[in-house]
N, C-alpha and C. Protein backbone atom coordinates (compact mmCIF):
# COMPACT_ATOMS: atom_id res chain seq x y z
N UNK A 1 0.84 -1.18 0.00
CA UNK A 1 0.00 0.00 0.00
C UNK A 1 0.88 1.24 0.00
N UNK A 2 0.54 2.13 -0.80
CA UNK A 2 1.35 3.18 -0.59
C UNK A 2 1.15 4.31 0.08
N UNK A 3 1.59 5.02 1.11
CA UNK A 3 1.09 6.20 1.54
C UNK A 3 1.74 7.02 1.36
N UNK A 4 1.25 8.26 1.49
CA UNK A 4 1.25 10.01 0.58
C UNK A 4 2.81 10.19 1.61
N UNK A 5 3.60 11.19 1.12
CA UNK A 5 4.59 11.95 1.89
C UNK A 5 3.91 12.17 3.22
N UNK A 6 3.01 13.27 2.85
CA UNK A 6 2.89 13.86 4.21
C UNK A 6 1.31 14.27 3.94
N UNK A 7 0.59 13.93 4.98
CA UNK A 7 -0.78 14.79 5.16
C UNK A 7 -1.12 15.59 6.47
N UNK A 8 -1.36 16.57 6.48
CA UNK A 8 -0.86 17.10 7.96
C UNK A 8 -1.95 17.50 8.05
N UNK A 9 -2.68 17.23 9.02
CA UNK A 9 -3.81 18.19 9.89
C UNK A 9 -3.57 19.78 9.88
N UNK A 10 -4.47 20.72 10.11
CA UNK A 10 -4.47 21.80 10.64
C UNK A 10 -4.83 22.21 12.35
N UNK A 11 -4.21 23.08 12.90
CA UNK A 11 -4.71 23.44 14.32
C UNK A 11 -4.13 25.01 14.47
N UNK A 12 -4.80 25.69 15.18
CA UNK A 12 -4.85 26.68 14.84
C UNK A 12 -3.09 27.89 15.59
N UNK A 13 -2.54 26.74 16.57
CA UNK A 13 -2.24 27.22 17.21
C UNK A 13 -0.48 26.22 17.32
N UNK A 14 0.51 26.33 16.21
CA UNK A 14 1.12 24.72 16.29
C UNK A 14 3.02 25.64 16.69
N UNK A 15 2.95 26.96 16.75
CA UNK A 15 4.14 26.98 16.72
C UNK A 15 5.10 26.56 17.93
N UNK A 16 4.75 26.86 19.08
CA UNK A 16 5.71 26.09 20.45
C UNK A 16 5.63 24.71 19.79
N UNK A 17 7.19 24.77 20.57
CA UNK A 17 7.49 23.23 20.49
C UNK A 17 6.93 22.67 21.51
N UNK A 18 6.13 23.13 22.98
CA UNK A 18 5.23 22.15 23.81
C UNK A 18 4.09 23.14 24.24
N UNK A 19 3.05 23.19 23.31
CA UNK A 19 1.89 24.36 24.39
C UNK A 19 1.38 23.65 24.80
N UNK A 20 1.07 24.35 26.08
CA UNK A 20 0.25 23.95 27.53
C UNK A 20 -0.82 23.41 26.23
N UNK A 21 -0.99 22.62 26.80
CA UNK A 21 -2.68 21.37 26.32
C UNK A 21 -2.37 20.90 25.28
N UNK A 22 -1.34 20.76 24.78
CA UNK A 22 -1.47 20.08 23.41
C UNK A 22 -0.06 18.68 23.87
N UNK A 23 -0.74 17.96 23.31
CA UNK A 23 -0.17 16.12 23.49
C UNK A 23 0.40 15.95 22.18
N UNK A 24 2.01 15.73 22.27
CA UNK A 24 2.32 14.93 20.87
C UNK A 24 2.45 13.66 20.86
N UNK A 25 1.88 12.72 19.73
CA UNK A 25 1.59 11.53 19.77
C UNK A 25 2.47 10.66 18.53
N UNK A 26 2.69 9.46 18.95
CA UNK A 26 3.66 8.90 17.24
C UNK A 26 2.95 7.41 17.48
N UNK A 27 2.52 7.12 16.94
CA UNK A 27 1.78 6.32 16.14
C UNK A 27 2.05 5.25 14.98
N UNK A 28 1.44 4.73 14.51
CA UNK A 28 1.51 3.38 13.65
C UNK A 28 0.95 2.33 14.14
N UNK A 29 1.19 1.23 13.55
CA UNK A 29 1.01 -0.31 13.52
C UNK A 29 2.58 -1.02 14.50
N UNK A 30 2.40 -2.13 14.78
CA UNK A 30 3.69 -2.13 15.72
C UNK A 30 4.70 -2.34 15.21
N UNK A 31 5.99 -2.49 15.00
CA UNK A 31 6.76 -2.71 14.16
C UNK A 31 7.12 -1.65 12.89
N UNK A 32 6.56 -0.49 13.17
CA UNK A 32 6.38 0.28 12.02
C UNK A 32 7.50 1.65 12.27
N UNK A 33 7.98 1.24 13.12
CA UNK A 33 9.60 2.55 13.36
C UNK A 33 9.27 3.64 14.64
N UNK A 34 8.06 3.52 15.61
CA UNK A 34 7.74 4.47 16.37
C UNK A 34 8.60 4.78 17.34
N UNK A 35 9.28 3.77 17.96
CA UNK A 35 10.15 3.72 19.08
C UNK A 35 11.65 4.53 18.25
N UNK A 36 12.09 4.09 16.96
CA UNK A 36 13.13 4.99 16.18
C UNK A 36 12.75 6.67 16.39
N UNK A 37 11.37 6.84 15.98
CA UNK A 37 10.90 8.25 15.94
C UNK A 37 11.22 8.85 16.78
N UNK A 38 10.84 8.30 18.28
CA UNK A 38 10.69 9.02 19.64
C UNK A 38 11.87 9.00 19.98
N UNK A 39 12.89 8.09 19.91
CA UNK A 39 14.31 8.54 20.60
C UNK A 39 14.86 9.65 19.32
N UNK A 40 14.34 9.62 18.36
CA UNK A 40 15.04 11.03 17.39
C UNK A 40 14.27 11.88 18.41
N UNK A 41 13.31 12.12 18.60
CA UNK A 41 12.43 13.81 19.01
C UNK A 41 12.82 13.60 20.27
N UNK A 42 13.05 12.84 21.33
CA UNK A 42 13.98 12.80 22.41
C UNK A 42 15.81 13.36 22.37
N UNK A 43 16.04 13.01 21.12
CA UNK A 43 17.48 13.80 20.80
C UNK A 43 17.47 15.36 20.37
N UNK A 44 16.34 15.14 19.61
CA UNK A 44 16.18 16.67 19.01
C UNK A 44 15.54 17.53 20.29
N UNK A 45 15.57 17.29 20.94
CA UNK A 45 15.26 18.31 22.66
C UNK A 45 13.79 18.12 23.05
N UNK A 46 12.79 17.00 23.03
CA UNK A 46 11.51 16.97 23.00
C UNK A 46 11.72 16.25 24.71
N UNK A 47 10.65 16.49 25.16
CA UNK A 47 10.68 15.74 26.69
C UNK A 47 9.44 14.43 26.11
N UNK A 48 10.20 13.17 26.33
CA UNK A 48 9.31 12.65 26.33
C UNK A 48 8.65 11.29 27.65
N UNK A 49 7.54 10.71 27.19
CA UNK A 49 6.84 10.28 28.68
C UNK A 49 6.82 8.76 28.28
N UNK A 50 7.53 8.26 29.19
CA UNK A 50 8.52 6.79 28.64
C UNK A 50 7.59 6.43 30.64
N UNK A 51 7.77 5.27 30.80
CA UNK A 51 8.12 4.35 32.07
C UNK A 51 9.38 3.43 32.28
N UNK A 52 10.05 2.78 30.94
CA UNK A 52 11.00 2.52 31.37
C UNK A 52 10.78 1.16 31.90
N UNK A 53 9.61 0.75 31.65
CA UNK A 53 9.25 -0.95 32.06
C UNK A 53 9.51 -1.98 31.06
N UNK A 54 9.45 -1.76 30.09
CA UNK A 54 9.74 -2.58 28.74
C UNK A 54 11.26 -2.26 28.40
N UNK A 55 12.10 -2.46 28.63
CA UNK A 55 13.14 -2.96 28.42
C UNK A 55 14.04 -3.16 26.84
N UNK A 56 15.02 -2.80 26.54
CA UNK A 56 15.77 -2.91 25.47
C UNK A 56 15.56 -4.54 25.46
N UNK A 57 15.85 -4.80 24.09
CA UNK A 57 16.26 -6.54 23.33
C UNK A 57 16.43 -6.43 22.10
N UNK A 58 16.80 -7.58 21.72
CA UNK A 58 17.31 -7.99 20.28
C UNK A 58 16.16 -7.29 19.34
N UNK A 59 14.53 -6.99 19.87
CA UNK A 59 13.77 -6.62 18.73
C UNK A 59 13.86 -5.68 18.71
N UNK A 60 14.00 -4.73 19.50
CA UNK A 60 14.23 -3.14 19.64
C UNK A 60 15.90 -2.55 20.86
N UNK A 61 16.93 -2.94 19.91
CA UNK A 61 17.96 -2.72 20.85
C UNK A 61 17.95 -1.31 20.98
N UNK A 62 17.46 0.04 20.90
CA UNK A 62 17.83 1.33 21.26
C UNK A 62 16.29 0.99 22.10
N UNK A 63 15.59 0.83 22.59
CA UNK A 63 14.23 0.62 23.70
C UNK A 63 13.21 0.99 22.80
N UNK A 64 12.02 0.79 23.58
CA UNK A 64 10.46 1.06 23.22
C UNK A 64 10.04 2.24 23.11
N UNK A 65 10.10 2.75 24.38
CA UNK A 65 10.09 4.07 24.33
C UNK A 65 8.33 4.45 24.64
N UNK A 66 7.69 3.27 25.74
CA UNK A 66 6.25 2.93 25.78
C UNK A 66 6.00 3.50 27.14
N UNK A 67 4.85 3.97 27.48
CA UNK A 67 4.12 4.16 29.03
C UNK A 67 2.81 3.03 29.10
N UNK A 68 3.25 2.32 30.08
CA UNK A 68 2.87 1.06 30.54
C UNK A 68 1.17 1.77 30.23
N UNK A 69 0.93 2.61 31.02
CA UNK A 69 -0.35 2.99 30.81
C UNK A 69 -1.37 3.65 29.79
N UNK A 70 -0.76 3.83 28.65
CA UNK A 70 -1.54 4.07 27.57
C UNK A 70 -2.58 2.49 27.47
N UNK A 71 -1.79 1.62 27.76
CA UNK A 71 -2.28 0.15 27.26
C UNK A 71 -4.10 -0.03 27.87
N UNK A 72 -4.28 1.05 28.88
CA UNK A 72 -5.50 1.03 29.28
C UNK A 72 -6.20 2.37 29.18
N UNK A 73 -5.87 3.17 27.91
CA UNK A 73 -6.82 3.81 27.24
C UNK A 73 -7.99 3.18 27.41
N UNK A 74 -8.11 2.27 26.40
CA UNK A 74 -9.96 1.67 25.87
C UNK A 74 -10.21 1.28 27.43
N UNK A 75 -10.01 1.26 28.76
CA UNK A 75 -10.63 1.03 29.86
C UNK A 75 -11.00 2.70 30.35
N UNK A 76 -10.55 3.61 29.73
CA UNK A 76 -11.08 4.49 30.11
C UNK A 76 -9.91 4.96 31.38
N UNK A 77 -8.92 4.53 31.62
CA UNK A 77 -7.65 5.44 32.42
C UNK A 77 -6.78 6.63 31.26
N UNK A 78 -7.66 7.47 32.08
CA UNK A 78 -7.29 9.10 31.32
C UNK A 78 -6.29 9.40 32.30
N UNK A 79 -6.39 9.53 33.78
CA UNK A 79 -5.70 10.21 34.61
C UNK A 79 -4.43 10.82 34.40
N UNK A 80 -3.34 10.27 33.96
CA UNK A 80 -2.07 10.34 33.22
C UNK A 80 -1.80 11.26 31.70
N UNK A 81 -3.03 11.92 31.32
CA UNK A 81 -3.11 12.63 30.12
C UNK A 81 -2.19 13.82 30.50
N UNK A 82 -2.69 14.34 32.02
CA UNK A 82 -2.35 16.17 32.38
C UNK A 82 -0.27 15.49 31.88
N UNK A 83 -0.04 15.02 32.50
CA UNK A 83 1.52 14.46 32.79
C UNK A 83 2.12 14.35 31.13
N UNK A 84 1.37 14.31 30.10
CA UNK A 84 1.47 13.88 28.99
C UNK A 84 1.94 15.70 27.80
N UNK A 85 0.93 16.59 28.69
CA UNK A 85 0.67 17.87 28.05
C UNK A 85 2.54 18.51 27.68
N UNK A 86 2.70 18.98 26.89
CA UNK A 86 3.93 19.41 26.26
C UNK A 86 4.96 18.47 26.30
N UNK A 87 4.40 16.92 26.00
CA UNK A 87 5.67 16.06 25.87
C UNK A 87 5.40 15.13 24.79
N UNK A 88 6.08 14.23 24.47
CA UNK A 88 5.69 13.22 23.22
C UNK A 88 5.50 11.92 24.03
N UNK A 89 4.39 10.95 23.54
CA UNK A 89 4.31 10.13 23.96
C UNK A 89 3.62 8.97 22.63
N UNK A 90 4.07 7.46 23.16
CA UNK A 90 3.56 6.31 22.01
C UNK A 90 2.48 6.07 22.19
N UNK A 91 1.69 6.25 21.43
CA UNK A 91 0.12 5.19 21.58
C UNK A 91 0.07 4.54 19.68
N UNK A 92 0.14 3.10 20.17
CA UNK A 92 -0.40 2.32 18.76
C UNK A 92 -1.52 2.93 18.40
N UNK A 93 -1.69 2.92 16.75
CA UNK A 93 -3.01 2.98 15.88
C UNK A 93 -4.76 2.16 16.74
N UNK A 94 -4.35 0.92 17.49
CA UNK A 94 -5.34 0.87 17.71
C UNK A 94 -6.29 1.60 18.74
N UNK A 95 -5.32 2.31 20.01
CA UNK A 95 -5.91 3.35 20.69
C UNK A 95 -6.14 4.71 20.43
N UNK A 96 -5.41 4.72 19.47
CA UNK A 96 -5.90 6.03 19.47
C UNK A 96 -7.39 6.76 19.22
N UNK A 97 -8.40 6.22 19.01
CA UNK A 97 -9.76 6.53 19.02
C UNK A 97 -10.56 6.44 20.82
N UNK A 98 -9.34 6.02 21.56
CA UNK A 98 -9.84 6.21 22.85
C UNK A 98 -9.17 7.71 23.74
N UNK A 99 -8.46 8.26 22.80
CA UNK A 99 -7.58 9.17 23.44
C UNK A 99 -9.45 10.27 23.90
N UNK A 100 -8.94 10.85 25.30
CA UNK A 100 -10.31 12.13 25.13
C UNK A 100 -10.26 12.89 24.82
N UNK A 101 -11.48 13.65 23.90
CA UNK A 101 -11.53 14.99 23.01
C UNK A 101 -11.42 16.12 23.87
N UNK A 102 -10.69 16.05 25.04
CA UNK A 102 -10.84 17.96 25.86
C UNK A 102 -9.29 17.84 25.81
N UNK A 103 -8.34 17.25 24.54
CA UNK A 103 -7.31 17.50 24.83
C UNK A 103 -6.72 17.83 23.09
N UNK A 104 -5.72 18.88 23.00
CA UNK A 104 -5.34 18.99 21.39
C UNK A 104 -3.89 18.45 21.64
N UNK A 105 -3.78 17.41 19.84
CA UNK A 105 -2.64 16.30 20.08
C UNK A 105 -2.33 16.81 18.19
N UNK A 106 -1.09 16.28 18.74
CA UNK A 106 -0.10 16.11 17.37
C UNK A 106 0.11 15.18 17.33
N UNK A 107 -0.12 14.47 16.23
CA UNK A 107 0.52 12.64 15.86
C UNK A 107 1.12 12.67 14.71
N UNK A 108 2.05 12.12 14.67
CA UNK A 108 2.86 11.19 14.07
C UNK A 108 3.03 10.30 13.85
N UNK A 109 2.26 9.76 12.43
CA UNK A 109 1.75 8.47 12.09
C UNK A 109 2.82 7.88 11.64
N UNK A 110 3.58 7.06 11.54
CA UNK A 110 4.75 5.93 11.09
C UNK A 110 4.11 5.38 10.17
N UNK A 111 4.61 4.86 8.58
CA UNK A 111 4.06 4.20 7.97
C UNK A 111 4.86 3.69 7.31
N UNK A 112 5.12 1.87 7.33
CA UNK A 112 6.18 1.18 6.84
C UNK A 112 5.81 -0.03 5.94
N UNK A 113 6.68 -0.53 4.77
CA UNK A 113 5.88 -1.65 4.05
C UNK A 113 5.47 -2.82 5.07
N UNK A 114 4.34 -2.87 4.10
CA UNK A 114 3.23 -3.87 4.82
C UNK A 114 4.21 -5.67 5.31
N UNK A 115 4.82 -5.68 4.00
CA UNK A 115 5.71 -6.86 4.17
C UNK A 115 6.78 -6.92 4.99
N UNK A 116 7.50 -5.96 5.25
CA UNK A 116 7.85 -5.67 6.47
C UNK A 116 7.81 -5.80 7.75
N UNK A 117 6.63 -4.69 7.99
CA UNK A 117 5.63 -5.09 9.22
C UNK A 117 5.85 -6.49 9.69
N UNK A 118 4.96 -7.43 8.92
CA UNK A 118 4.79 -8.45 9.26
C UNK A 118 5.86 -9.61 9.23
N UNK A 119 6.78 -8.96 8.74
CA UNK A 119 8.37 -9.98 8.51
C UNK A 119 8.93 -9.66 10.21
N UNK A 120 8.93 -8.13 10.75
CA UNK A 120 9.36 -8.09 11.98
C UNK A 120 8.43 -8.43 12.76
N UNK A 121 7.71 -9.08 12.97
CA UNK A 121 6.52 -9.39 14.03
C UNK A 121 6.75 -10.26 14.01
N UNK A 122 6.69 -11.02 13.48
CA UNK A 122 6.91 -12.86 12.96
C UNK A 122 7.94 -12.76 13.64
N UNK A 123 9.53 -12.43 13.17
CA UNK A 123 10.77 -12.75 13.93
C UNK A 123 10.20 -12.34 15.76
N UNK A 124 10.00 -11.02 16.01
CA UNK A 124 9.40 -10.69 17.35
C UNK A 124 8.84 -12.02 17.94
N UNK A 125 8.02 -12.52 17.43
CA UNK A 125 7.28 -13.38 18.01
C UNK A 125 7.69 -15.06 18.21
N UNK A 126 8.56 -14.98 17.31
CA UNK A 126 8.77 -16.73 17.27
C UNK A 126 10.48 -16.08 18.10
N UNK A 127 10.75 -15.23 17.85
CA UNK A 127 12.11 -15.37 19.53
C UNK A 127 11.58 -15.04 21.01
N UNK A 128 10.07 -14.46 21.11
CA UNK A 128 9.47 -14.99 22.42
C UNK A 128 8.81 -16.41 22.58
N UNK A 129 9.20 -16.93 21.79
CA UNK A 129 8.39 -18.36 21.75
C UNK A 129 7.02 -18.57 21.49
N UNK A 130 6.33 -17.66 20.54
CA UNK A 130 5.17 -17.18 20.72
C UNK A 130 4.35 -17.66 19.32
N UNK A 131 3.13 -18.47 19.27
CA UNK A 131 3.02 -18.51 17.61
C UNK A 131 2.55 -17.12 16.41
N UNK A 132 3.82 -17.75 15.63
CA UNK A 132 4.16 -16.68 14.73
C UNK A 132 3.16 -16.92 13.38
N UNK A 133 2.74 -18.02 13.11
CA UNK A 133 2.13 -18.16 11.98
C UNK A 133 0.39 -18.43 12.57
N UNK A 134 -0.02 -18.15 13.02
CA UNK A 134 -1.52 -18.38 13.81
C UNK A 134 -2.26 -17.87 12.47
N UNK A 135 -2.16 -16.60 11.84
CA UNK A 135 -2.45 -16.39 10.76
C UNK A 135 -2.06 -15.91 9.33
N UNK A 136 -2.85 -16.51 8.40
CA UNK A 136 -1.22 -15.93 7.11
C UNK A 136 -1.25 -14.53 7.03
N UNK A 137 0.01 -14.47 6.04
CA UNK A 137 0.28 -12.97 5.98
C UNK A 137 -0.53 -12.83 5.20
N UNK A 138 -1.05 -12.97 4.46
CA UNK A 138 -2.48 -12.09 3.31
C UNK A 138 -3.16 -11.76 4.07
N UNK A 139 -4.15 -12.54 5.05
CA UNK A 139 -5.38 -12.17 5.60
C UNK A 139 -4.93 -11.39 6.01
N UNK A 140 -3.53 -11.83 7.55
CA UNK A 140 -3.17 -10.55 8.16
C UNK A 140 -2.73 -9.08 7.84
N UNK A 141 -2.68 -9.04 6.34
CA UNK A 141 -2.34 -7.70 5.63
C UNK A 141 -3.20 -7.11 5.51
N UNK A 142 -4.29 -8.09 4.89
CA UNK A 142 -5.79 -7.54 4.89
C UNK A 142 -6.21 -6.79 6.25
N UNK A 143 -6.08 -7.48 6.87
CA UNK A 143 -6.83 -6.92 8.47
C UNK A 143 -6.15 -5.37 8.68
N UNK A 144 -4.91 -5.80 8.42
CA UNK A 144 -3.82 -4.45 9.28
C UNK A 144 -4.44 -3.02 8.16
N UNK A 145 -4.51 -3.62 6.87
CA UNK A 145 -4.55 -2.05 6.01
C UNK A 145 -6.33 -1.69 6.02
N UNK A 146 -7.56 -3.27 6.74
CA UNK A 146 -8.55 -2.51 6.93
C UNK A 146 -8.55 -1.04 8.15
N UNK A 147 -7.82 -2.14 8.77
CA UNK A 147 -7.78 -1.17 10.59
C UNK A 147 -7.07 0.37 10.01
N UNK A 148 -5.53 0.66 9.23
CA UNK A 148 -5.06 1.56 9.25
C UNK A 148 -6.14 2.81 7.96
N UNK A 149 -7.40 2.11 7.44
CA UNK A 149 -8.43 2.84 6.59
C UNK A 149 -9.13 3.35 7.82
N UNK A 150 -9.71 2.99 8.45
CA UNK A 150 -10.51 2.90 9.63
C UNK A 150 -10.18 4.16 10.62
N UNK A 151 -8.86 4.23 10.85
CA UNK A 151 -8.00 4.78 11.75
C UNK A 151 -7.50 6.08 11.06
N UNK A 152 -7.54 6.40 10.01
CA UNK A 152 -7.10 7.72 8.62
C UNK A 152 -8.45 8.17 8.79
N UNK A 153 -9.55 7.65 8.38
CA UNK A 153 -10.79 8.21 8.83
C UNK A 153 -11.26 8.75 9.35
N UNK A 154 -11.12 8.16 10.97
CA UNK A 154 -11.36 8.87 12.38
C UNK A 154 -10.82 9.79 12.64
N UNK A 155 -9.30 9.59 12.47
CA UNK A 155 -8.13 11.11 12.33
C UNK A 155 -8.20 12.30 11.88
N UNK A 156 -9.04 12.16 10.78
CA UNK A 156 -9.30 13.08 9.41
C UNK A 156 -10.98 13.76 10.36
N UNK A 157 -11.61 13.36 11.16
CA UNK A 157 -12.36 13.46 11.45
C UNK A 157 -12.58 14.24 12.68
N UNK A 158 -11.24 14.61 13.38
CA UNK A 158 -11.11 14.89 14.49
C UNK A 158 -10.73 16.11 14.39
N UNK A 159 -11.07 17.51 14.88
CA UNK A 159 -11.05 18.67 14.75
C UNK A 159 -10.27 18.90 15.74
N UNK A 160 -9.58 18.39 16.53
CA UNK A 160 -8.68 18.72 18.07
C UNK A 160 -7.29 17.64 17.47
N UNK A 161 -7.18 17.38 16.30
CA UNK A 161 -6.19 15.88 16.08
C UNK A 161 -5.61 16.59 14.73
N UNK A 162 -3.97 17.24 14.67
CA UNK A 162 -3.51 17.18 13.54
C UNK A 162 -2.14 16.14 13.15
N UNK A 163 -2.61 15.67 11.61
CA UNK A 163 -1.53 14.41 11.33
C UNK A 163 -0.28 14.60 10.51
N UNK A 164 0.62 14.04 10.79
CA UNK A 164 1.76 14.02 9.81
C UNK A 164 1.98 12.85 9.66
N UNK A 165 2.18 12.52 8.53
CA UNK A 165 2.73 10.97 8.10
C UNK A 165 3.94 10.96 7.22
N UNK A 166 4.54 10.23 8.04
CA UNK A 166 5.74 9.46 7.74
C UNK A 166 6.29 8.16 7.37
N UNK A 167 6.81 8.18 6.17
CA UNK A 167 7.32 6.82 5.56
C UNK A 167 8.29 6.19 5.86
N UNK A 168 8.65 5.03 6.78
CA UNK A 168 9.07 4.77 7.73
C UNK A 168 10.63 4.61 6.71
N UNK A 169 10.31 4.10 6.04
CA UNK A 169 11.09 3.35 4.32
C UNK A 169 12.11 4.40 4.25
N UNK A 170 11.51 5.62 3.79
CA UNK A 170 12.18 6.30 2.73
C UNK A 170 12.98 7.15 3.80
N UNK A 171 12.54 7.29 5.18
CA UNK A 171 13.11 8.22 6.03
C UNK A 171 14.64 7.47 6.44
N UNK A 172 14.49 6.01 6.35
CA UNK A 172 16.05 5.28 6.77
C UNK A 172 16.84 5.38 5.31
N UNK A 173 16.05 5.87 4.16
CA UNK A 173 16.98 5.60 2.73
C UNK A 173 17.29 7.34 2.64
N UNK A 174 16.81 8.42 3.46
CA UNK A 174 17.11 10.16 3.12
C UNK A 174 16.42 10.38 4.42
N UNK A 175 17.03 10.65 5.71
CA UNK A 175 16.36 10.96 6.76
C UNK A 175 16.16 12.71 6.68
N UNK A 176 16.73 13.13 6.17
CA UNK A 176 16.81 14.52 5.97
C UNK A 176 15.83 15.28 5.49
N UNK A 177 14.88 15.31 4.99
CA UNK A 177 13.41 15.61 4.59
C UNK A 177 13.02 15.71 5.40
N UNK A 178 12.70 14.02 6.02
CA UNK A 178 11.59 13.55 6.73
C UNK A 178 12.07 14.21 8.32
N UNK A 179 13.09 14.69 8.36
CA UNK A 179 13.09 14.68 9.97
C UNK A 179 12.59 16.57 9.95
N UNK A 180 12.64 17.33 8.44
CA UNK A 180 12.33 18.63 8.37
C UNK A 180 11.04 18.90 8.72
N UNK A 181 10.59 17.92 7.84
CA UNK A 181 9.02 17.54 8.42
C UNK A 181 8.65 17.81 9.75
N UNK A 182 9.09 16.21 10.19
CA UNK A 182 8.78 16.75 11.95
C UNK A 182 9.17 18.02 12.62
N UNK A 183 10.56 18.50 12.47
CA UNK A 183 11.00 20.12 12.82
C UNK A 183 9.54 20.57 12.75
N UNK A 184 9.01 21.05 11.39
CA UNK A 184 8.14 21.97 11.16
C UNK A 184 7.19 21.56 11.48
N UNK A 185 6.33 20.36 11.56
CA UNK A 185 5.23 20.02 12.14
C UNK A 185 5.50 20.75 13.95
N UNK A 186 6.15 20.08 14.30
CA UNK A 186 6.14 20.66 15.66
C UNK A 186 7.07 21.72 16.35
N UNK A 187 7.01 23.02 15.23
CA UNK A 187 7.28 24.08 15.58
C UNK A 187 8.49 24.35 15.39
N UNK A 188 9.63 23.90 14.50
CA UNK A 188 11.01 24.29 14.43
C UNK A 188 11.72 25.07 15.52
N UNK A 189 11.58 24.16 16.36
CA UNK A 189 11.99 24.18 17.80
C UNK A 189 13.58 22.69 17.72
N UNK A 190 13.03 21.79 17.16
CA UNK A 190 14.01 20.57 17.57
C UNK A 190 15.38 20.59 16.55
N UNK A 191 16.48 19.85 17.76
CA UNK A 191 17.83 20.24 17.24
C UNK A 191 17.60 19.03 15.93
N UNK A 192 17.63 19.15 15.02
CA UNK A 192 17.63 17.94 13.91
C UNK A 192 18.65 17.26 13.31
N UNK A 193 20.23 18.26 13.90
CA UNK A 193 21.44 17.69 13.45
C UNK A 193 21.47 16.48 14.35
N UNK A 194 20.88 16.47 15.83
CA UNK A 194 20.72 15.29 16.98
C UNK A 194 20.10 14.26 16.25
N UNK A 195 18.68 14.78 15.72
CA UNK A 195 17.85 13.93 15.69
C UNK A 195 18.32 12.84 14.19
N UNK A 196 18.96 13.93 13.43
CA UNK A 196 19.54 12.51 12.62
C UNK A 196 20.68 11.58 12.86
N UNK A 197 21.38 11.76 13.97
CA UNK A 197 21.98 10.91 14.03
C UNK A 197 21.53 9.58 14.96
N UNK A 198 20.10 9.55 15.23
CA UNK A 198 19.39 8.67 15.85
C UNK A 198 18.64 7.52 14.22
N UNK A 199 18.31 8.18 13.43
CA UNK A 199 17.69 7.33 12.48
C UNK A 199 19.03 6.65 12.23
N UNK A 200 18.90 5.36 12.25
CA UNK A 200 20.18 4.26 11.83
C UNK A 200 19.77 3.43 10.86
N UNK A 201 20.43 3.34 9.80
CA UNK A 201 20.06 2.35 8.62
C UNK A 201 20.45 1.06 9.13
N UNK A 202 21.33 0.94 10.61
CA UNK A 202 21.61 -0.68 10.56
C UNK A 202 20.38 -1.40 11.25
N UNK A 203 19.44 -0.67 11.26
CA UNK A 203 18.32 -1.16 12.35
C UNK A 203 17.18 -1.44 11.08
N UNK A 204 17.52 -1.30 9.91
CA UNK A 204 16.96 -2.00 8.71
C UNK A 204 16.90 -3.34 8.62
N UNK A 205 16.69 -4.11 9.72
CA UNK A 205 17.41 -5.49 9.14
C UNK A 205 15.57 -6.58 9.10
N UNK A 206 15.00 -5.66 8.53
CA UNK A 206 13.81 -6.87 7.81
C UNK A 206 13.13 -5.73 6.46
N UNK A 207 14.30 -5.70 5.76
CA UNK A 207 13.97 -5.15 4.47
C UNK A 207 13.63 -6.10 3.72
N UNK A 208 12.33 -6.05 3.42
CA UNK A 208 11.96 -6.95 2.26
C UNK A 208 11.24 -6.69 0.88
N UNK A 209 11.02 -5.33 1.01
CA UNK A 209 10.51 -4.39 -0.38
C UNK A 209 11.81 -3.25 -0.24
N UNK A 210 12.34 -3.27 -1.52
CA UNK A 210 13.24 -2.19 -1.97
C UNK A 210 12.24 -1.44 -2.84
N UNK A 211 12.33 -0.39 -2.05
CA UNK A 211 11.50 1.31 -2.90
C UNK A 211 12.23 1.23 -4.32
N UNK A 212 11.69 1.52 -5.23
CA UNK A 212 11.33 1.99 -6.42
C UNK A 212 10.64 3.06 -7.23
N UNK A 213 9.48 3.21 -6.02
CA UNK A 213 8.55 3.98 -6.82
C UNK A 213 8.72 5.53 -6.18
């Protein structure tokens, strides 16, 4: 599937790099480069809201870069939002329709080949001992690009929610664009000479579509 450079929301109000009430968010499918993102905007001078419970490994040796408690969004634990205001934080594609509307957020959608995706999940999963093939990759492609239609929708729909999307691909083959992008999405505030030396091409290692197009 291919997605656009960049589609960016509007908000009326985007130049600080952290205004009081506004949440920056980075996003995707899992496996899709979010944890790469956040330690760049963590280099480039962003404060961001980590716990520090999930742990570096072989699938993500620079860390996650996760707050244990986003995971209970859809239960309705907001409490932890105020703590969130002028910092960056991860929430997967599938919560984010639980985030609450009395708050304005910047996201940063990650978007990486589909074959990919599912090439690093598979390895993820069969080195936790975990079954990796439960379902094939077609259906499961199917499912992932219904959910990420689903999820562009709602986004596009949200008048307190502006998006930038990022190609997870092309940003490890010319990080230099893509990290201008983020600069300017969130206020050309961040040091970006930092932040590129965080995107690493050796952390490419489930390339399985070479760009072309």
């Amino acid at each position: 599937m291919a997605w656009p450079e960049n589609m960016m929301g509007s908000l009326e109000d985007q130049a600080p790099l952290a205004p009081t009430g506004v949440i920056t968010v980075v996003s995707g499918l899992p496996r899709s480069g979010t944890s790469m993102i956040m330690k760049a905007l963590e280099a480039g001078g962003m404060a961001v809201l980590t716990d520090g419970l999930r742990v570096a490994d072989p699938d993500n040796p620079k860390g996650y870069y996760e707050f244990e408690r986003v995971k209970a969004l859809s239960k309705g634990d907001h409490d932890w939002l105020p703590e969130a205001e002028g910092k960056v934080v991860k929430v997967i594609s599938a919560l984010l329709e639980h985030l609450p509307a009395d708050y304005t957020y910047r996201v940063i959608f990650m978007h990486r080949e589909m074959a990919e995706v599912l090439a690093s999940q598979r390895k993820m999963l069969a080195r936790r001992g975990e079954a990796a093939d439960a379902v094939a990759d077609e259906e499961l492609a199917r499912l992932f690009e219904k959910h990420l239609r689903k999820v562009r929708g709602w986004l596009a729909a949200q008048p307190n929610i502006a998006v930038l999307d990022i190609d997870y691909n092309r940003m490890l083959l010319d990080p230099g664009p893509y990290i201008s992008q983020v600069n300017a999405f969130l206020g050309n505030g961040l040091d970006v000479t930092k932040m590129a030396t965080v995107v690493d091409p050796d952390l490419y290692r489930n390339r399985v579509v070479y760009l072309t197009r």
